[in-house]
Structures are given as C-alpha cells and as structure tokens.
Protein backbone atom coordinates (compact mmCIF):
# COMPACT_ATOMS: atom_id res chain seq x y z
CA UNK A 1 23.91 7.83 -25.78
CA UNK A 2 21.48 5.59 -24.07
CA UNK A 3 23.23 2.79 -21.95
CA UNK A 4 20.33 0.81 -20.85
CA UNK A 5 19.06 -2.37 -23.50
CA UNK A 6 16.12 -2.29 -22.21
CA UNK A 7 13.08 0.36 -22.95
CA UNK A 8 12.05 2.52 -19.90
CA UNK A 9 8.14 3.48 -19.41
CA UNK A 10 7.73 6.39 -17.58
CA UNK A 11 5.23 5.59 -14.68
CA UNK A 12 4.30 6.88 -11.53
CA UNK A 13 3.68 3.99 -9.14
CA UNK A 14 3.25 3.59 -5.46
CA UNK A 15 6.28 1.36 -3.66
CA UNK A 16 7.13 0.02 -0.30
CA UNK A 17 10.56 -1.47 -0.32
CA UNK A 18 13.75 -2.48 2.47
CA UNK A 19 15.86 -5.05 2.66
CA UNK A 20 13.91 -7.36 5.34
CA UNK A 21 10.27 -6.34 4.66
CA UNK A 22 8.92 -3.32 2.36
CA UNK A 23 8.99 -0.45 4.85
CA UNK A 24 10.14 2.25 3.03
CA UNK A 25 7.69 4.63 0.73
CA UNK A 26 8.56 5.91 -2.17
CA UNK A 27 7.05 5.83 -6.22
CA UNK A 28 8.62 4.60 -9.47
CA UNK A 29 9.28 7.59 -12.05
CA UNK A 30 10.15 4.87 -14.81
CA UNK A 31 10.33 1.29 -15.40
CA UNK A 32 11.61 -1.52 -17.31
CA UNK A 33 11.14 -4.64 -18.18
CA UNK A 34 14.67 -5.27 -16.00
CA UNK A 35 14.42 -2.78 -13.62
CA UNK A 36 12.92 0.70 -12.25
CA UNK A 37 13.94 3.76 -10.77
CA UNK A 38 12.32 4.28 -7.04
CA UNK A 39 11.98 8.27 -5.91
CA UNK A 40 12.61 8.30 -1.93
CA UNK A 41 14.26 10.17 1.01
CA UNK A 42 15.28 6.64 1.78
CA UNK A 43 17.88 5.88 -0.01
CA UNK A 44 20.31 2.62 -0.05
CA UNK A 45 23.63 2.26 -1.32
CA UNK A 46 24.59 0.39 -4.63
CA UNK A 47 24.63 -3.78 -4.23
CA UNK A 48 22.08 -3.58 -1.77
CA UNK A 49 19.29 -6.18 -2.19
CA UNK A 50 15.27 -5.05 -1.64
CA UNK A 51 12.51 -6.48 -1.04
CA UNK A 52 9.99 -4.29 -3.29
CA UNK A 53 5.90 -4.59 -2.63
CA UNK A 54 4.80 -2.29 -6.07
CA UNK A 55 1.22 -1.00 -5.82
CA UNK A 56 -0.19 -1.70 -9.46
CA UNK A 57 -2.76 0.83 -11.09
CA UNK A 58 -6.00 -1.61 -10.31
CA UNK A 59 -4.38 -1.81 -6.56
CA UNK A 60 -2.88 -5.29 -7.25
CA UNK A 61 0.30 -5.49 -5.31
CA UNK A 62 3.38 -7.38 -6.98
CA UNK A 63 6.25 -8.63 -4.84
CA UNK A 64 9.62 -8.07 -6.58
CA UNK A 65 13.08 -8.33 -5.49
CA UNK A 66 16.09 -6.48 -6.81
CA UNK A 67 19.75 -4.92 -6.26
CA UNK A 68 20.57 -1.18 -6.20
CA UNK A 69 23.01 -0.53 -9.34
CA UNK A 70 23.26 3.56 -8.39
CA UNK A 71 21.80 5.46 -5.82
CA UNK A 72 21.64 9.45 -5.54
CA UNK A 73 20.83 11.52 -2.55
CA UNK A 74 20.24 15.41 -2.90
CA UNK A 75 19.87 17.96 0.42
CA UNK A 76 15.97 17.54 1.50
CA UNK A 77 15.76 21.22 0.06
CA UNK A 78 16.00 20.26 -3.28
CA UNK A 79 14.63 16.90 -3.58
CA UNK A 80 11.52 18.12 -4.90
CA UNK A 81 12.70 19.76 -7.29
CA UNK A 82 15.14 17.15 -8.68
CA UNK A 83 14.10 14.21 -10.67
CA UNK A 84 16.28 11.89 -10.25
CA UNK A 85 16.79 11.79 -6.17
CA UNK A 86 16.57 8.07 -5.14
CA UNK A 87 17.44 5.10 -6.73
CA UNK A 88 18.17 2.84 -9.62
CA UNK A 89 17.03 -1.17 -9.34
CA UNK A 90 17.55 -3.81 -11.32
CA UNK A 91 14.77 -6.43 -10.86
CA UNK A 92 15.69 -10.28 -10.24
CA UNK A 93 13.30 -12.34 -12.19
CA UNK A 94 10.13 -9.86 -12.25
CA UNK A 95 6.61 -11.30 -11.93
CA UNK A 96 4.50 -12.09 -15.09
CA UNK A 97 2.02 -8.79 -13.74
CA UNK A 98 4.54 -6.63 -13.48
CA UNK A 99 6.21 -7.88 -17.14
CA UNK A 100 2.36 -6.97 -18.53
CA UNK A 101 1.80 -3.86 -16.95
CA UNK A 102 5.23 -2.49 -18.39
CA UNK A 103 4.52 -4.28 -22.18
CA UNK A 104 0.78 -2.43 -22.04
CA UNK A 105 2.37 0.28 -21.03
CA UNK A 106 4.89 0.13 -24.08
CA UNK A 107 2.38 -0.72 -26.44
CA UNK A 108 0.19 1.89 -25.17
CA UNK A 109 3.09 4.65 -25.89
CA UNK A 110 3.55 3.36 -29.30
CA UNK A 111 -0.26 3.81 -30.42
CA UNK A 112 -0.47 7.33 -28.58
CA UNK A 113 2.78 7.85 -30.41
CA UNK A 114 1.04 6.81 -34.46
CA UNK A 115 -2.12 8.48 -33.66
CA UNK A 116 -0.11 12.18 -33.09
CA UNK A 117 2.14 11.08 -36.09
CA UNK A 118 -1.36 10.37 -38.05
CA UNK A 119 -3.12 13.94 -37.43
C-alpha cells in the first residue's frame, strides 16, 4: 500500500544540500511534487531542515528548502548496492521550475506509458 498522496518521478538529479549552505553531494533517485528522496553518504537525521541547491537537466540550479521525514544509513560496503541509502525530504514551498520539471516529467511517463499500451 502506497502511503505517499503525492506521485513520485523517478529521476536522477545532481544535489548539493546542508543545513547552512548546500555542501553536501548527493543525487535524487525520485521526486515529487512535495518532496524527493536524496542518495548520500551524508546523511541527516529526521526533522532536520536543508538547504537544497538541485542541478536541473539544462544546468539550471533551483534553491529549495525542506525537512528530513526518514533517513537511512547502510555500512559504506553496501551502499552501492542498496537503493534506498540516504534520505527522504519533504520540500517547503518548491519553486515554480522545479514544480515543471516534475509535471513534464509526469506527463512525459504517461505518454511513454500509452504509446507501449498502443503497440
């Protein structure tokens, strides 16, 4: 059972993010119109607030902020090979370029998705 409203892209994007200035590296694995999951050795605890500079595909950077709702850290060992090592943000009031990135994305899936149901 999904417990997230919103829709999730999945995305690969390039982000900086702390919680004084974006020094951290790391990239998205999905995103949402609320929030996005961040992939990174660094890792913060739940309730912490970031300040997130997201690299956009045409190099654009957008300037988000957001709390951490869950965090997961695996041994350095595996991290490559887990997905899902890093951490779960929910955005406060995302930019306009980052709301149109993840709605082109959406509609992008959904045509890719009706021209494999069509053949």
């Amino acid at each position: 059972m999904e417990k997230r409203p919103a829709k999730r892209e999945l995305k690969r994007l390039f982000v900086r993010f702390g919680m004084e200035l974006p020094t951290y590296v790391g990239y998205t694995t999905d995103i949402s119109a609320t929030g996005l999951f961040i992939k990174s050795s660094t890792i913060f605890p739940p309730q912490t607030v970031l300040k997130i500079a997201l690299t956009l595909p045409d190099e654009r950077v957008v300037l988000l902020s957001g709390v951490v709702m869950w965090s997961k850290r695996v041994p350095p060992q595996l991290a490559r090979l887990v997905r899902k090592n890093g951490m779960g943000v929910r955005l406060h009031q995302p930019a306009q370029n980052y709301l149109e990135l993840f709605a082109a994305g959406v509609a992008q899936g959904r045509q890719e998705h009706e021209e494999h149901e069509t053949d």
